[in-house]
Protein backbone atom coordinates (compact mmCIF):
# COMPACT_ATOMS: atom_id res chain seq x y z
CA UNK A 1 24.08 0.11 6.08
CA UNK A 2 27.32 -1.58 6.24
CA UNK A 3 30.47 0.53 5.93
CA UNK A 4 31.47 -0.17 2.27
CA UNK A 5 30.75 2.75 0.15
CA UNK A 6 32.58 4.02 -2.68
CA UNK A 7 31.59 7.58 -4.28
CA UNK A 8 32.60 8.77 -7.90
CA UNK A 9 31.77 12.30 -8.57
CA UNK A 10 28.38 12.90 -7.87
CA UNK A 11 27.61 9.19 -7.46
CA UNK A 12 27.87 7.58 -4.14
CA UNK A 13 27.24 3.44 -4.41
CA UNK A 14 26.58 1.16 -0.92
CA UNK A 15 25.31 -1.96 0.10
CA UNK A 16 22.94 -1.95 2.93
CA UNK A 17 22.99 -4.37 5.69
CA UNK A 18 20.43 -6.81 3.94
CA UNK A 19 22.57 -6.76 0.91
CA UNK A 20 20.68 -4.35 -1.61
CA UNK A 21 22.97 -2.04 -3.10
CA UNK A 22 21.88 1.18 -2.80
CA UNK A 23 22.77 4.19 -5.14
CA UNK A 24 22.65 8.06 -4.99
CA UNK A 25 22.98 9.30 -8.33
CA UNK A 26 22.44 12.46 -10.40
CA UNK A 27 18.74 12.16 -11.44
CA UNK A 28 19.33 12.76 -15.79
CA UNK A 29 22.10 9.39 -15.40
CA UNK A 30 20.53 6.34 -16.55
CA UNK A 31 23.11 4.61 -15.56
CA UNK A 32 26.25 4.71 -12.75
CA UNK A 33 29.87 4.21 -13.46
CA UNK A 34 32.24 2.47 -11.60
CA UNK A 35 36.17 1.70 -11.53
CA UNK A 36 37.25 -1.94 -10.73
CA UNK A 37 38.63 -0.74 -7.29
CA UNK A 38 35.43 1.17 -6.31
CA UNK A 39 33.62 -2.64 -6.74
CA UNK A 40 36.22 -4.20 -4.69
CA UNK A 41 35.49 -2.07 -2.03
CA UNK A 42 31.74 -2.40 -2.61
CA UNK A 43 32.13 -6.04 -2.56
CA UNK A 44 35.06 -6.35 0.21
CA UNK A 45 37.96 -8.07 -2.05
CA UNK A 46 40.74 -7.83 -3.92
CA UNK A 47 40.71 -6.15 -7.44
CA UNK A 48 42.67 -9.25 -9.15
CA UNK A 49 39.34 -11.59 -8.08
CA UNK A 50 37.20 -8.48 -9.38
CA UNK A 51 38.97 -8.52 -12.85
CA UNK A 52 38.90 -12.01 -12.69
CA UNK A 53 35.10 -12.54 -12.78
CA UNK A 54 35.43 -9.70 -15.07
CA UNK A 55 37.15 -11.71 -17.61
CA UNK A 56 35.36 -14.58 -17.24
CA UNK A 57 31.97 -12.79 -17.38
CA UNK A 58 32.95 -11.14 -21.13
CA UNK A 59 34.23 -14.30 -22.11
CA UNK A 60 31.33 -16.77 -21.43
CA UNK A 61 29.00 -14.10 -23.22
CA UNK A 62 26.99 -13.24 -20.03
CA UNK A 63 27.46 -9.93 -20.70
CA UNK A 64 29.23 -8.29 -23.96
CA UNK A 65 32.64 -5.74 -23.20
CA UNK A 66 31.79 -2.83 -25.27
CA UNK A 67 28.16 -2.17 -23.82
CA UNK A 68 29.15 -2.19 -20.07
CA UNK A 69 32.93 -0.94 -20.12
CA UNK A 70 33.67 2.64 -20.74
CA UNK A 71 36.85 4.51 -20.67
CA UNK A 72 37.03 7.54 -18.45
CA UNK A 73 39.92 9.55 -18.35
CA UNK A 74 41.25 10.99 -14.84
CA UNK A 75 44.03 13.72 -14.26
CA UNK A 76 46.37 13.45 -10.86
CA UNK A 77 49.25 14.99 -9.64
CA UNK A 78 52.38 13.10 -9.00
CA UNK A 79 55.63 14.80 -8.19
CA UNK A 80 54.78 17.81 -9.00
CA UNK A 81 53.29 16.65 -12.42
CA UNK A 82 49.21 16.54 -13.84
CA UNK A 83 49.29 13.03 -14.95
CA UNK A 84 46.73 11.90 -17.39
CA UNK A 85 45.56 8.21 -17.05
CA UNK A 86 42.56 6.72 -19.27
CA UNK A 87 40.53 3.88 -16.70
CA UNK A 88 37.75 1.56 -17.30
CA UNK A 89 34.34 1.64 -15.66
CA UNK A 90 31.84 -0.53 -15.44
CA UNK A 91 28.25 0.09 -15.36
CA UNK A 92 25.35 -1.17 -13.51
CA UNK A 93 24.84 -4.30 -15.31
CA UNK A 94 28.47 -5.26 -14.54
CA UNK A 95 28.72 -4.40 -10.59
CA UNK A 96 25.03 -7.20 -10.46
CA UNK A 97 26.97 -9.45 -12.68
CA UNK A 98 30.63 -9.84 -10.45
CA UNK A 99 28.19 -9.78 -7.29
CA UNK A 100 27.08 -13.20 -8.08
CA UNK A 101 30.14 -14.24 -8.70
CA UNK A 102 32.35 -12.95 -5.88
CA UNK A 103 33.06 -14.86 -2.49
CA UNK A 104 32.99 -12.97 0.25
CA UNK A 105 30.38 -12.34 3.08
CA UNK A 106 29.06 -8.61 0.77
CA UNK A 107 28.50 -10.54 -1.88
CA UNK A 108 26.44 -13.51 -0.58
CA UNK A 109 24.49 -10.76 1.16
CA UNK A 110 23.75 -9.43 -1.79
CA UNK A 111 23.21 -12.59 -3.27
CA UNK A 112 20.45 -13.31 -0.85
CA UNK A 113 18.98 -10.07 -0.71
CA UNK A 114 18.45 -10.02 -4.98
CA UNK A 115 17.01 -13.75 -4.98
CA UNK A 116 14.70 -12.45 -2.35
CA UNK A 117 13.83 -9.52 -4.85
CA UNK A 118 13.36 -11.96 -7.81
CA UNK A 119 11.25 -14.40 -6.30
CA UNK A 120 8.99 -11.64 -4.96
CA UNK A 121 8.73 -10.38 -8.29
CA UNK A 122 7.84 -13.50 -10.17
CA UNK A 123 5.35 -14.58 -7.49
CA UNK A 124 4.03 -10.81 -7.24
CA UNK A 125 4.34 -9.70 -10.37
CA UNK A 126 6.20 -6.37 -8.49
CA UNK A 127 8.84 -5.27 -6.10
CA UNK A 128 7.79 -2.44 -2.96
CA UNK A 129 10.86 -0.84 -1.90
CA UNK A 130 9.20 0.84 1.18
CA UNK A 131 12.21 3.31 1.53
CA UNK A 132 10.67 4.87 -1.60
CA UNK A 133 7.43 4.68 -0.61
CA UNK A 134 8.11 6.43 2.55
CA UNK A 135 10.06 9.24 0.20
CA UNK A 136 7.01 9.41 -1.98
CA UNK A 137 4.64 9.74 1.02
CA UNK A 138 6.31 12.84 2.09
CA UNK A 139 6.88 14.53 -0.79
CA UNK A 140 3.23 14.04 -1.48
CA UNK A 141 2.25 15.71 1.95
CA UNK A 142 4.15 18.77 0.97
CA UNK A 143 2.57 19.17 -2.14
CA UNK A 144 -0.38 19.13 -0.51
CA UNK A 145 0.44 21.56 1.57
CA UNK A 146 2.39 23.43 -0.61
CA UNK A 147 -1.10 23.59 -2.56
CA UNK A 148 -2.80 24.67 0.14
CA UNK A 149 -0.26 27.69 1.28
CA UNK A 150 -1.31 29.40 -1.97
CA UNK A 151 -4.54 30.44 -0.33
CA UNK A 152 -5.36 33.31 1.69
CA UNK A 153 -6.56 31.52 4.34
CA UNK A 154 -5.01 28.04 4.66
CA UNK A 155 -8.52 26.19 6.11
CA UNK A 156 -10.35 27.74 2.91
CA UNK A 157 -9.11 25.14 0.56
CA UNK A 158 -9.33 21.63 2.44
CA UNK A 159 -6.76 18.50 1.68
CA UNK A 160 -9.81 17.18 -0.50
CA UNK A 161 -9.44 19.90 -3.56
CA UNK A 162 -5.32 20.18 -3.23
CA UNK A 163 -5.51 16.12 -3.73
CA UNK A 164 -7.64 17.03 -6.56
CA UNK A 165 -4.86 18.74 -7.95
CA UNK A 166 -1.95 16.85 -6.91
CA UNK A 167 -3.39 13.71 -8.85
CA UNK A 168 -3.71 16.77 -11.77
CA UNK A 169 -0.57 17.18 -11.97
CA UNK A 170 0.68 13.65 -11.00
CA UNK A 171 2.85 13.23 -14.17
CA UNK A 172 4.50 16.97 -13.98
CA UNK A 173 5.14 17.02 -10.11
CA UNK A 174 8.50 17.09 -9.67
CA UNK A 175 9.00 18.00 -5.84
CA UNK A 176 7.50 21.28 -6.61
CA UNK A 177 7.99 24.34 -4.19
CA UNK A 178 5.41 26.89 -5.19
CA UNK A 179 7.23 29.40 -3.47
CA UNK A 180 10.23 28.52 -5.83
CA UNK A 181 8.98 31.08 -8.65
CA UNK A 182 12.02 29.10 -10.97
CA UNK A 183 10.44 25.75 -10.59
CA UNK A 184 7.06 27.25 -12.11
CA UNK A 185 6.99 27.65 -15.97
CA UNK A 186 7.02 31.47 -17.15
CA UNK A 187 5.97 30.73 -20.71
CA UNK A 188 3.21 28.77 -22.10
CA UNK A 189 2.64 26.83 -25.39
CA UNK A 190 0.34 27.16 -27.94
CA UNK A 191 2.41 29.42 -30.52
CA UNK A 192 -0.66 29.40 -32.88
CA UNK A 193 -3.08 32.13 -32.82
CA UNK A 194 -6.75 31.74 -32.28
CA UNK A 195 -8.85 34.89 -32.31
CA UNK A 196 -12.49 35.34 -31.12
CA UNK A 197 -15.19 38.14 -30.91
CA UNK A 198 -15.52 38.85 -26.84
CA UNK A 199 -19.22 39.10 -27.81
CA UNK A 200 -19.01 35.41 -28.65
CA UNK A 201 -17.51 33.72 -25.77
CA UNK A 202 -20.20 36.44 -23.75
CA UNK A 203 -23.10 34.93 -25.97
CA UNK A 204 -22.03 31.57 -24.59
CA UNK A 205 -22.30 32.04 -20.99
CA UNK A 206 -24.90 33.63 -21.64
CA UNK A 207 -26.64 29.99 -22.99
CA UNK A 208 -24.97 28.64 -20.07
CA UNK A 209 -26.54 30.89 -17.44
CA UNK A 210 -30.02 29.84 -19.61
CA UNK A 211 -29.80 26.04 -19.15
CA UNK A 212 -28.43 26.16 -15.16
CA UNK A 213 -31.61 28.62 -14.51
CA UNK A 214 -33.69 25.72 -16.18
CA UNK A 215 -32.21 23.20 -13.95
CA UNK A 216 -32.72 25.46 -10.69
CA UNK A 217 -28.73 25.75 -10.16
CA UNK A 218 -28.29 29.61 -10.84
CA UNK A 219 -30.46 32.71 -10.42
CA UNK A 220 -30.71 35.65 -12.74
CA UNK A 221 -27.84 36.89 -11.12
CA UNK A 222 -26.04 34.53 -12.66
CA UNK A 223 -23.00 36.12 -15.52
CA UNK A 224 -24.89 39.08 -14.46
CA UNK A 225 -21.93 42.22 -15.39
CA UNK A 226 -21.95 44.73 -12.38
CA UNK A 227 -20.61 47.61 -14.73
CA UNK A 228 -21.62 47.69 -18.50
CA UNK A 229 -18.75 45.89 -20.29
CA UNK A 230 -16.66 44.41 -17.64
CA UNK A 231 -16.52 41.32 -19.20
CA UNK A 232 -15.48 42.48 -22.61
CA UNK A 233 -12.62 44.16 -20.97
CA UNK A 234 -11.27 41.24 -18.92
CA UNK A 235 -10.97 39.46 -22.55
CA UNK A 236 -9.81 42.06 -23.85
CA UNK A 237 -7.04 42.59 -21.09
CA UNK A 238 -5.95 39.05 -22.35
CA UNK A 239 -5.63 40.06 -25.93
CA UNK A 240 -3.59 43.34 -24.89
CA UNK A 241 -0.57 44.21 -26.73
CA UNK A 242 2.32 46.38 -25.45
CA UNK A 243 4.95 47.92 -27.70
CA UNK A 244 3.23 45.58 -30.76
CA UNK A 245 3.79 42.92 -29.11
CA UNK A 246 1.21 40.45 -27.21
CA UNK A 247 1.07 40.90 -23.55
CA UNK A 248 0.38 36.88 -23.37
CA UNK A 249 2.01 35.58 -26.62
CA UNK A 250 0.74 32.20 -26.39
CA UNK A 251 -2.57 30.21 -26.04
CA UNK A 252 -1.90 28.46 -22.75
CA UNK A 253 -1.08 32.32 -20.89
CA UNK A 254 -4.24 33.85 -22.46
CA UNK A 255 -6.20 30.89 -21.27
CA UNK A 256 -4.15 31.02 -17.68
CA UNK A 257 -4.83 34.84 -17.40
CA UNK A 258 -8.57 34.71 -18.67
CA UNK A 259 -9.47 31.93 -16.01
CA UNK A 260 -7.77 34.27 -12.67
CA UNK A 261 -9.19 37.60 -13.88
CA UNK A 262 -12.83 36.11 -14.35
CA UNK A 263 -12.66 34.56 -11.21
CA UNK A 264 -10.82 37.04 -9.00
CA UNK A 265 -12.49 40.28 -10.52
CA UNK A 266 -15.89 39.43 -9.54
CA UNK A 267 -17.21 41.16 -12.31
CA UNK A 268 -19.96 39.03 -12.26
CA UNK A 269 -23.16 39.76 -9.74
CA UNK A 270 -23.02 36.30 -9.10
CA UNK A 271 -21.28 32.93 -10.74
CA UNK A 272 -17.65 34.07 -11.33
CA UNK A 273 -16.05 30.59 -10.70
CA UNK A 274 -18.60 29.30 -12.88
CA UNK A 275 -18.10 31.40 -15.21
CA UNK A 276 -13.92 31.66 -15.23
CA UNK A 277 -14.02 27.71 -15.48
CA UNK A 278 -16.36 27.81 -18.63
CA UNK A 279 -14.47 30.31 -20.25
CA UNK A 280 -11.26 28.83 -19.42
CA UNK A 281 -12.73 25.51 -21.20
CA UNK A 282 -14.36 27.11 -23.83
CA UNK A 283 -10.95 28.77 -25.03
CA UNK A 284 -8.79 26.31 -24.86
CA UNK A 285 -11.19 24.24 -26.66
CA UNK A 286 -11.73 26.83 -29.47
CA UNK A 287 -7.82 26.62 -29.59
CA UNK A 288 -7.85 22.70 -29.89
CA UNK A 289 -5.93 22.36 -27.08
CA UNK A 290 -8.23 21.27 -23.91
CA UNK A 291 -6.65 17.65 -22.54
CA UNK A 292 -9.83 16.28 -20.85
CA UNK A 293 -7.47 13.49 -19.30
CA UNK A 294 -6.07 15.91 -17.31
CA UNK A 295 -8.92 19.01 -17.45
CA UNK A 296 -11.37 16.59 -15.17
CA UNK A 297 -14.66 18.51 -13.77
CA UNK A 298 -13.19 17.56 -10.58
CA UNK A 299 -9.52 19.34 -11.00
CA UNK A 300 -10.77 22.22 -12.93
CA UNK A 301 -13.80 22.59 -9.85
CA UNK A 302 -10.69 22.33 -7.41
CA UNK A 303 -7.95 24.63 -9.61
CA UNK A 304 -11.18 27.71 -9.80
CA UNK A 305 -11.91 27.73 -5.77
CA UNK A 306 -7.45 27.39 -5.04
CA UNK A 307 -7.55 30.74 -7.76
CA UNK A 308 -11.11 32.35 -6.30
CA UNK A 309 -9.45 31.88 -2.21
CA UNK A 310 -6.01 32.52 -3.15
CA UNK A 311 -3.74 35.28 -2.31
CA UNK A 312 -3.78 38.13 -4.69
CA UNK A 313 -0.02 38.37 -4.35
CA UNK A 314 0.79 34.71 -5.20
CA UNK A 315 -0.69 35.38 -8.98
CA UNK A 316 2.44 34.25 -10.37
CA UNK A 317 2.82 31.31 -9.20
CA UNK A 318 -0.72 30.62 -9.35
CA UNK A 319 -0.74 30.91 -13.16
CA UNK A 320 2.12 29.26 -13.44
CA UNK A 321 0.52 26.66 -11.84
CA UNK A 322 -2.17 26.97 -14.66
CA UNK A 323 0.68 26.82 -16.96
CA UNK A 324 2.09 23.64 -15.52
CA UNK A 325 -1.21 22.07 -16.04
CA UNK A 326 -1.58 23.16 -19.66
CA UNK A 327 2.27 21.97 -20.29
CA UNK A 328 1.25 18.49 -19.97
């Protein structure tokens, strides 16, 4: 990167030796802002040529004054005094615009490092900036990892089920660091109530247990309860209210909760994954809110064994995991 840089604020804006320009910028900006002097220096001239192009650029109708011009106002101190100036800044669309207009060895760089962009694109039908890619690459590798740290034993849940549920949560990732317990949603959605008889979501694994013993893929072990009851008291630990109020208030926590203390309660003689992961589905779908886009066999077979080998002191961020998932 060349030495030309010129920061506002939180925004810092560069051109890199092969003439790209380059910004760091607070993520919720759409935009960047610059002053005419800031662009000079990006561009290595004076500010008259800047405001120059400037004028000439508004006036041909290349690009129109009141959507790319802002006024900004700054406060300095000048003999002892706050002074209060108002300044222009230009956005985005105006720094490209004066780059193809300015002479001077930053500009032609740039010149000939966005023609080289445009004809990739229009012969590609795409651009690969391989600085991002290498970003992306690494953030992906800790969230695999970071997937794989929730489990007791790190081996126990292999790079094939955390990819599972990486590609889960593809559109929610946001550099997530499970160990961040403020990154992870505490709340769920779902305000609406749905209500069910325990007996009823029992009655259904039970027909579920009935067709995998036809099929030779469970014994009569299977959903088998190793105390009388067990199961109607997991459910009903999801429905439990404390002070009159729900314990899990909304749809997405009961389903969250239901799904771990199935699975990690091994109140079943056998099939307690099985079983977790049907009743997880079978609730959220009696609540009309099960996303199969996202709820794939293949995630929902990953998210049960990440719950069934996890750590029992990682629960929170395990269902807010669950949580995320559901948030989609």
């Amino acid at each position: 990167m060349n030495k030309k840089t010129t920061k506002q604020k939180d925004i810092e804006i560069y051109q890199t030796k092969d003439g790209a320009i380059e910004l760091s910028v607070d993520a919720n900006k759409e935009t960047i802002l610059a002053n005419i002097n800031q662009i000079a220096n990006l561009f290595g001239v004076q500010k008259a040529a800047i405001s120059k192009h400037f004028k000439n650029i508004f006036a041909s109708g290349e690009l129109i004054k009141k959507a790319t011009v802002s006024k900004m106002e700054t406060v300095q101190i000048e003999g002892g005094r706050t002074i209060k100036r108002s300044i222009e800044v230009y956005n985005l669309d105006a720094i490209i615009a004066v780059g193809y207009r300015v002479n001077s060895k930053n500009a032609t760089q740039f010149r000939i490092w966005a023609t080289k962009v445009l004809k990739e694109y229009l012969v590609k039908g795409y651009v690969i900036n391989n600085k991002q890619i290498a970003n992306n690459y690494d953030n992906f590798l800790k969230a695999v990892d970071s997937i794989k740290k929730l489990s007791k034993n790190k081996e126990l849940i292999g790079s094939a089920e955390a990819l599972n549920l990486v590609e889960a949560f593809a559109s929610t990732w946001l550099s997530l660091d499970v160990y961040d317990k403020s990154n992870l949603p505490k709340k769920g959605s779902g305000e609406k109530g749905v209500s069910f008889a325990a007996e009823e979501l029992k009655k259904s694994i039970g027909m579920l247990k009935t067709e995998l013993v036809k099929k030779g893929e469970a014994t009569e072990l299977f959903a088998q309860e190793k105390s009388k009851d067990s199961f109607i008291g997991i459910v009903g630990n999801v429905f439990q209210t404390f002070g009159g109020k729900e314990l899990y208030p909304t749809v997405s926590e009961k389903a969250a909760h239901l799904l771990y203390f199935v699975v990690k309660n091994h109140v079943f003689n056998d099939g307690n994954k099985r079983s977790g992961a049907f009743s997880f589905v079978w609730f959220l779908q009696k609540a009309g809110m099960l996303d199969k886009e996202s709820m794939t066999p293949t995630a929902l077979t990953s998210l049960t064994l990440l719950i069934a080998e996890s750590d029992p002191k990682e629960r929170e961020n395990i269902i807010g995991l669950i949580l995320l998932l559901l948030k989609k």
